[in-house]
PDB file of N, CA and C in Angstrom:
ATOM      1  N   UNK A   1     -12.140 173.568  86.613  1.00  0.00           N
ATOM      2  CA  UNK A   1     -12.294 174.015  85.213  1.00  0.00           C
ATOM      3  C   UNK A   1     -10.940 174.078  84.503  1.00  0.00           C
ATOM      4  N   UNK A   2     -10.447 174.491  85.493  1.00  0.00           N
ATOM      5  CA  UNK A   2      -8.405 174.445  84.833  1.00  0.00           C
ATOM      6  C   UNK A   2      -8.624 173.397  84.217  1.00  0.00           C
ATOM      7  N   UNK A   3      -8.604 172.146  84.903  1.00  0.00           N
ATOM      8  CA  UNK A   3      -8.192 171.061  84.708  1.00  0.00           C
ATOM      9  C   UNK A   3      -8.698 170.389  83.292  1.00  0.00           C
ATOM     10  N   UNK A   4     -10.164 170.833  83.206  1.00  0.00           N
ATOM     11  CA  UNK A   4     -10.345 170.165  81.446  1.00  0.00           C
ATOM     12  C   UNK A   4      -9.991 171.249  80.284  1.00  0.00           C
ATOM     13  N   UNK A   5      -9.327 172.295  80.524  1.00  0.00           N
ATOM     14  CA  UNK A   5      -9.121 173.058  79.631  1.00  0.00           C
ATOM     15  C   UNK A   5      -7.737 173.040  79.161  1.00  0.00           C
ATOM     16  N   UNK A   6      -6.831 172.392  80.331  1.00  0.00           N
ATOM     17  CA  UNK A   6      -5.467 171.843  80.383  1.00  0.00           C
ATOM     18  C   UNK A   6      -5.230 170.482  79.147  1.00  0.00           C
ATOM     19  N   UNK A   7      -6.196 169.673  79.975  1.00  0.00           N
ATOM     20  CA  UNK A   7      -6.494 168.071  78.439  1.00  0.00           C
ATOM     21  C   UNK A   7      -6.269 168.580  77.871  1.00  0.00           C
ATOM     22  N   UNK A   8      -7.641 169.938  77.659  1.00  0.00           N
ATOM     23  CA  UNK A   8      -8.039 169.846  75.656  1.00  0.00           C
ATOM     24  C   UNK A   8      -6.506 169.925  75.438  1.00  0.00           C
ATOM     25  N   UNK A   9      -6.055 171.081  76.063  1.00  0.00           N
ATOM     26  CA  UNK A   9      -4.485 171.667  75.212  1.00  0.00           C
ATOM     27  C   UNK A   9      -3.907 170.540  74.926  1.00  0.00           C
ATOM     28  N   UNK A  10      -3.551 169.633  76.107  1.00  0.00           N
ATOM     29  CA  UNK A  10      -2.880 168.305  75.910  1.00  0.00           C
ATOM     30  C   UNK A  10      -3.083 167.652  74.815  1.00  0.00           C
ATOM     31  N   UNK A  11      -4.285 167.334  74.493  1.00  0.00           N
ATOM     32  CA  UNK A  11      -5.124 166.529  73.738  1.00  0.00           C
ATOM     33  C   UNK A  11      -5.215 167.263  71.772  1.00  0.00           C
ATOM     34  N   UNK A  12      -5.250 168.617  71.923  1.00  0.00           N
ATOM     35  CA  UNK A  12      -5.009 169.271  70.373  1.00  0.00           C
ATOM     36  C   UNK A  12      -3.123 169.117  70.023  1.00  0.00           C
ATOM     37  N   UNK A  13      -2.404 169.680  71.338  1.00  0.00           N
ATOM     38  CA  UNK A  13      -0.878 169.648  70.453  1.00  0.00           C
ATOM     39  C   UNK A  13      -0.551 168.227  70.118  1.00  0.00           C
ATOM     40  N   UNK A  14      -0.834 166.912  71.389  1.00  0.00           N
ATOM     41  CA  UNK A  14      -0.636 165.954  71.052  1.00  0.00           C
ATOM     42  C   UNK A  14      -1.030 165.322  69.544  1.00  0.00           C
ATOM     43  N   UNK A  15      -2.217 165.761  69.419  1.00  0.00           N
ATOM     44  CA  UNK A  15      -3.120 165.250  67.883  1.00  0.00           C
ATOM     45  C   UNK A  15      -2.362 166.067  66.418  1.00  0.00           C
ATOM     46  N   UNK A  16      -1.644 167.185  67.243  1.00  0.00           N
ATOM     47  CA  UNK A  16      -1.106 168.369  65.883  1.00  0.00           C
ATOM     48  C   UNK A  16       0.261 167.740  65.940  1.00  0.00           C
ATOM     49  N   UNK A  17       0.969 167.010  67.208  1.00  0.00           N
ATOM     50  CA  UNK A  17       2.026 167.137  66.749  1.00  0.00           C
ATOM     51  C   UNK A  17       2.269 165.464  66.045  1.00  0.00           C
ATOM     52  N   UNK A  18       0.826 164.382  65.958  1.00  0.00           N
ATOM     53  CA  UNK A  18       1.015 163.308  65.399  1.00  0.00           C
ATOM     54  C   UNK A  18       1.074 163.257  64.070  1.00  0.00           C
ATOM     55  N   UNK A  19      -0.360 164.811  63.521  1.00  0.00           N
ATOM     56  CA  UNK A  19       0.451 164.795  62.108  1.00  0.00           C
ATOM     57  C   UNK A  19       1.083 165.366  61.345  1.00  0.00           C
ATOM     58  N   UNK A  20       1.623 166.131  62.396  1.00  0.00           N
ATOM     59  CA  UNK A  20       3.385 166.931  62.151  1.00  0.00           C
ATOM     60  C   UNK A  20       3.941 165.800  61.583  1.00  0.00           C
ATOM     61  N   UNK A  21       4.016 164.625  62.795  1.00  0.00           N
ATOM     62  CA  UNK A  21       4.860 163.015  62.755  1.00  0.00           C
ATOM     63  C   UNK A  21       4.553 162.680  61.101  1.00  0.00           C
ATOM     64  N   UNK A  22       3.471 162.603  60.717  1.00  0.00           N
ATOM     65  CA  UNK A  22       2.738 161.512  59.729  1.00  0.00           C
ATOM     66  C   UNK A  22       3.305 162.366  58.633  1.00  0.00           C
ATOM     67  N   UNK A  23       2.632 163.622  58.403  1.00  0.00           N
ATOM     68  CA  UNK A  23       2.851 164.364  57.357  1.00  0.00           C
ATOM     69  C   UNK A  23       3.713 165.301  57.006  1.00  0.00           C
ATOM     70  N   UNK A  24       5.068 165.562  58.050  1.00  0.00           N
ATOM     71  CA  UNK A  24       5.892 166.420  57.661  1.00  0.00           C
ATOM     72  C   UNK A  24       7.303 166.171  56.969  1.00  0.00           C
ATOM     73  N   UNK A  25       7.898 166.964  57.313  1.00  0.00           N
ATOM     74  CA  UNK A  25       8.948 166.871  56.626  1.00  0.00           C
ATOM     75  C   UNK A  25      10.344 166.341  57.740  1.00  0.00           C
ATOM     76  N   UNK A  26      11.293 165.944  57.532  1.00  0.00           N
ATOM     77  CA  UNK A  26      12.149 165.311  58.998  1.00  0.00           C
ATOM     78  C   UNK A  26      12.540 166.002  59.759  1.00  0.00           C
ATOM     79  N   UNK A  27      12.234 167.582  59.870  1.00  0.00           N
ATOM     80  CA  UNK A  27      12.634 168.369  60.501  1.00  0.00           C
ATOM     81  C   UNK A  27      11.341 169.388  61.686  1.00  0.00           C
ATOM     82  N   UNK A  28      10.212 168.939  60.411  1.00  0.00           N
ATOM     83  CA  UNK A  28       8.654 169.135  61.402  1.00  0.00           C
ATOM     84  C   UNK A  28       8.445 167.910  62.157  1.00  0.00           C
ATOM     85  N   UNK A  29       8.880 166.713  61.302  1.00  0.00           N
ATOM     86  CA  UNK A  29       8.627 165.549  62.487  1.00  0.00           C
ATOM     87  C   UNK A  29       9.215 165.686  63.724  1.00  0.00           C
ATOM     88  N   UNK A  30      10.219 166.117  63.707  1.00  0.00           N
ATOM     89  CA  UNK A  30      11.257 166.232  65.382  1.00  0.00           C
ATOM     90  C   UNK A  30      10.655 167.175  65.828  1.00  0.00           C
ATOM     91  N   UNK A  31       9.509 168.884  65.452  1.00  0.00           N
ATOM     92  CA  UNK A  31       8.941 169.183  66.590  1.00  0.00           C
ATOM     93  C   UNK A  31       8.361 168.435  66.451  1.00  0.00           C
ATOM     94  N   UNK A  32       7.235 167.492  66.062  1.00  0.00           N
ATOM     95  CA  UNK A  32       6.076 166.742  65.881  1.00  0.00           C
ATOM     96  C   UNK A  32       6.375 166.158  67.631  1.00  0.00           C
ATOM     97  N   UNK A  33       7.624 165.380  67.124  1.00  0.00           N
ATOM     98  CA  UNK A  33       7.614 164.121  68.395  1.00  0.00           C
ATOM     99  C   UNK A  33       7.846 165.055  69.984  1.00  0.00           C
ATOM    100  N   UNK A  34       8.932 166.255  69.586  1.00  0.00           N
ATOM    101  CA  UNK A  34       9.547 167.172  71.045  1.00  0.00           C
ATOM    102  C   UNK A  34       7.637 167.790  71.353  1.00  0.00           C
ATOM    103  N   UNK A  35       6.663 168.161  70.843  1.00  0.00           N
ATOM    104  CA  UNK A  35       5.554 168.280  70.836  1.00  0.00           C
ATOM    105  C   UNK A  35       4.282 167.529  71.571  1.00  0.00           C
ATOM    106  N   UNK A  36       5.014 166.213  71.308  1.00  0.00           N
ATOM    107  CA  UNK A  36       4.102 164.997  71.835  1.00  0.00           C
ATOM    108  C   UNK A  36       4.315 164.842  73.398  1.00  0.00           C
ATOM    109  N   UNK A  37       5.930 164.810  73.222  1.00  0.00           N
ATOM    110  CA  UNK A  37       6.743 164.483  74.840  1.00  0.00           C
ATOM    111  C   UNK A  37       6.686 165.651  75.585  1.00  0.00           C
ATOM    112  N   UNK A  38       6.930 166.703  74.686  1.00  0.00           N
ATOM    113  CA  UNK A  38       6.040 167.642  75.933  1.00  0.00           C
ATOM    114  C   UNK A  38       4.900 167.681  76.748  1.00  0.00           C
ATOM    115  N   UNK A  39       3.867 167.618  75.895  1.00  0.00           N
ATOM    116  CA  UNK A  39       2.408 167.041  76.408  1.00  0.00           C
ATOM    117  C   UNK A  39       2.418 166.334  77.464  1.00  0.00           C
ATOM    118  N   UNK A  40       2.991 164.913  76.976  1.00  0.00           N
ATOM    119  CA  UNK A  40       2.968 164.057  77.893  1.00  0.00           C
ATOM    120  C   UNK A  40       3.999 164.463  79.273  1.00  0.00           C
ATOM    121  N   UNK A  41       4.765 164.982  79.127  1.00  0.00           N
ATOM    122  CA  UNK A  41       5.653 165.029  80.470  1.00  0.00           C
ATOM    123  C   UNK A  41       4.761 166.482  81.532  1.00  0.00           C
ATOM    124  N   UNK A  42       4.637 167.105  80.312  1.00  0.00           N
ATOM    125  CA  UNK A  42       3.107 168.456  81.622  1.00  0.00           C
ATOM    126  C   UNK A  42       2.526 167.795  81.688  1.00  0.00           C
ATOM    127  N   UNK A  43       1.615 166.372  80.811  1.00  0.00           N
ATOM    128  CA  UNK A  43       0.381 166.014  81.896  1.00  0.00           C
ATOM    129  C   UNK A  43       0.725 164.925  83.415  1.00  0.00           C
ATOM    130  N   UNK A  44       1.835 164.806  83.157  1.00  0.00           N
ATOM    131  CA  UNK A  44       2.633 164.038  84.156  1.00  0.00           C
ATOM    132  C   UNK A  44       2.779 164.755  85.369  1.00  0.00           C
ATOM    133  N   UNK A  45       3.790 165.666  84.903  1.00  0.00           N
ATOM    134  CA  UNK A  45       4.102 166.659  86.318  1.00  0.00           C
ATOM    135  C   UNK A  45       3.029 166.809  86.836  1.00  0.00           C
ATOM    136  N   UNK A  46       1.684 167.112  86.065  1.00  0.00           N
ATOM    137  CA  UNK A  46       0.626 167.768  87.259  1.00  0.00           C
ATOM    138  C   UNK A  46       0.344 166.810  88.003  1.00  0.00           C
ATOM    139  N   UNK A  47       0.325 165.896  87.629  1.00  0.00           N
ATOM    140  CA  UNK A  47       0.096 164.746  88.443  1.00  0.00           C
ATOM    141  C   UNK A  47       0.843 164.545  89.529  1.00  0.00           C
ATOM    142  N   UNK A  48       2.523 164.127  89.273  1.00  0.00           N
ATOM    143  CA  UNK A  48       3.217 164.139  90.093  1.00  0.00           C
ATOM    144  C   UNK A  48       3.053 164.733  91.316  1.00  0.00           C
ATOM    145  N   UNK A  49       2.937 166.080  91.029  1.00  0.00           N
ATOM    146  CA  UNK A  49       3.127 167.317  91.551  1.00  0.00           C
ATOM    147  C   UNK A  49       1.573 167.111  93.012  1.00  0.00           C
ATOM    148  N   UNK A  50       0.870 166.288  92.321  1.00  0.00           N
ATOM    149  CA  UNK A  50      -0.937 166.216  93.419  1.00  0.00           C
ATOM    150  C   UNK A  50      -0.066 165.495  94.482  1.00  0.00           C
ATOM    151  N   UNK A  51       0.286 164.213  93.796  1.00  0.00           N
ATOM    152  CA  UNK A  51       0.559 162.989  94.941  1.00  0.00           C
ATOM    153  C   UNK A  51       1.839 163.783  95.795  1.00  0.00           C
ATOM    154  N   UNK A  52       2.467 164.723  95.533  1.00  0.00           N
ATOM    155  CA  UNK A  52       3.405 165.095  96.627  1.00  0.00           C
ATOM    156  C   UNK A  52       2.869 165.978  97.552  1.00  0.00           C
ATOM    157  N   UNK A  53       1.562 166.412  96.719  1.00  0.00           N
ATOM    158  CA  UNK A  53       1.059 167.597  97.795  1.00  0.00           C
ATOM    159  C   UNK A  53       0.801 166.871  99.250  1.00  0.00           C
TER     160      UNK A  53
END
């Protein structure tokens, strides 16, 4: 259950921080993008983190 409640999160900041990207200002865009790469690098680690188990 963790695990799809983890996505959604993934899946809403990623989507909030695209239209941070689209629609902000150059200073909301840079969290926009630090927002995105976050996402993506936690949904990574967890991953990582299986295959070493």
């Amino acid at each position: 259950m963790g695990k799809v409640i983890k996505k959604i999160i993934v899946w809403v900041v990623i989507l909030l921080g695209i239209t941070q990207v689209v629609a902000g200002e150059p200073p909301v865009k840079a969290v926009g993008v630090v927002l995105i790469l976050a996402m993506i690098f936690w949904d990574n680690a967890g991953r990582l983190k299986k295959k070493n188990d």
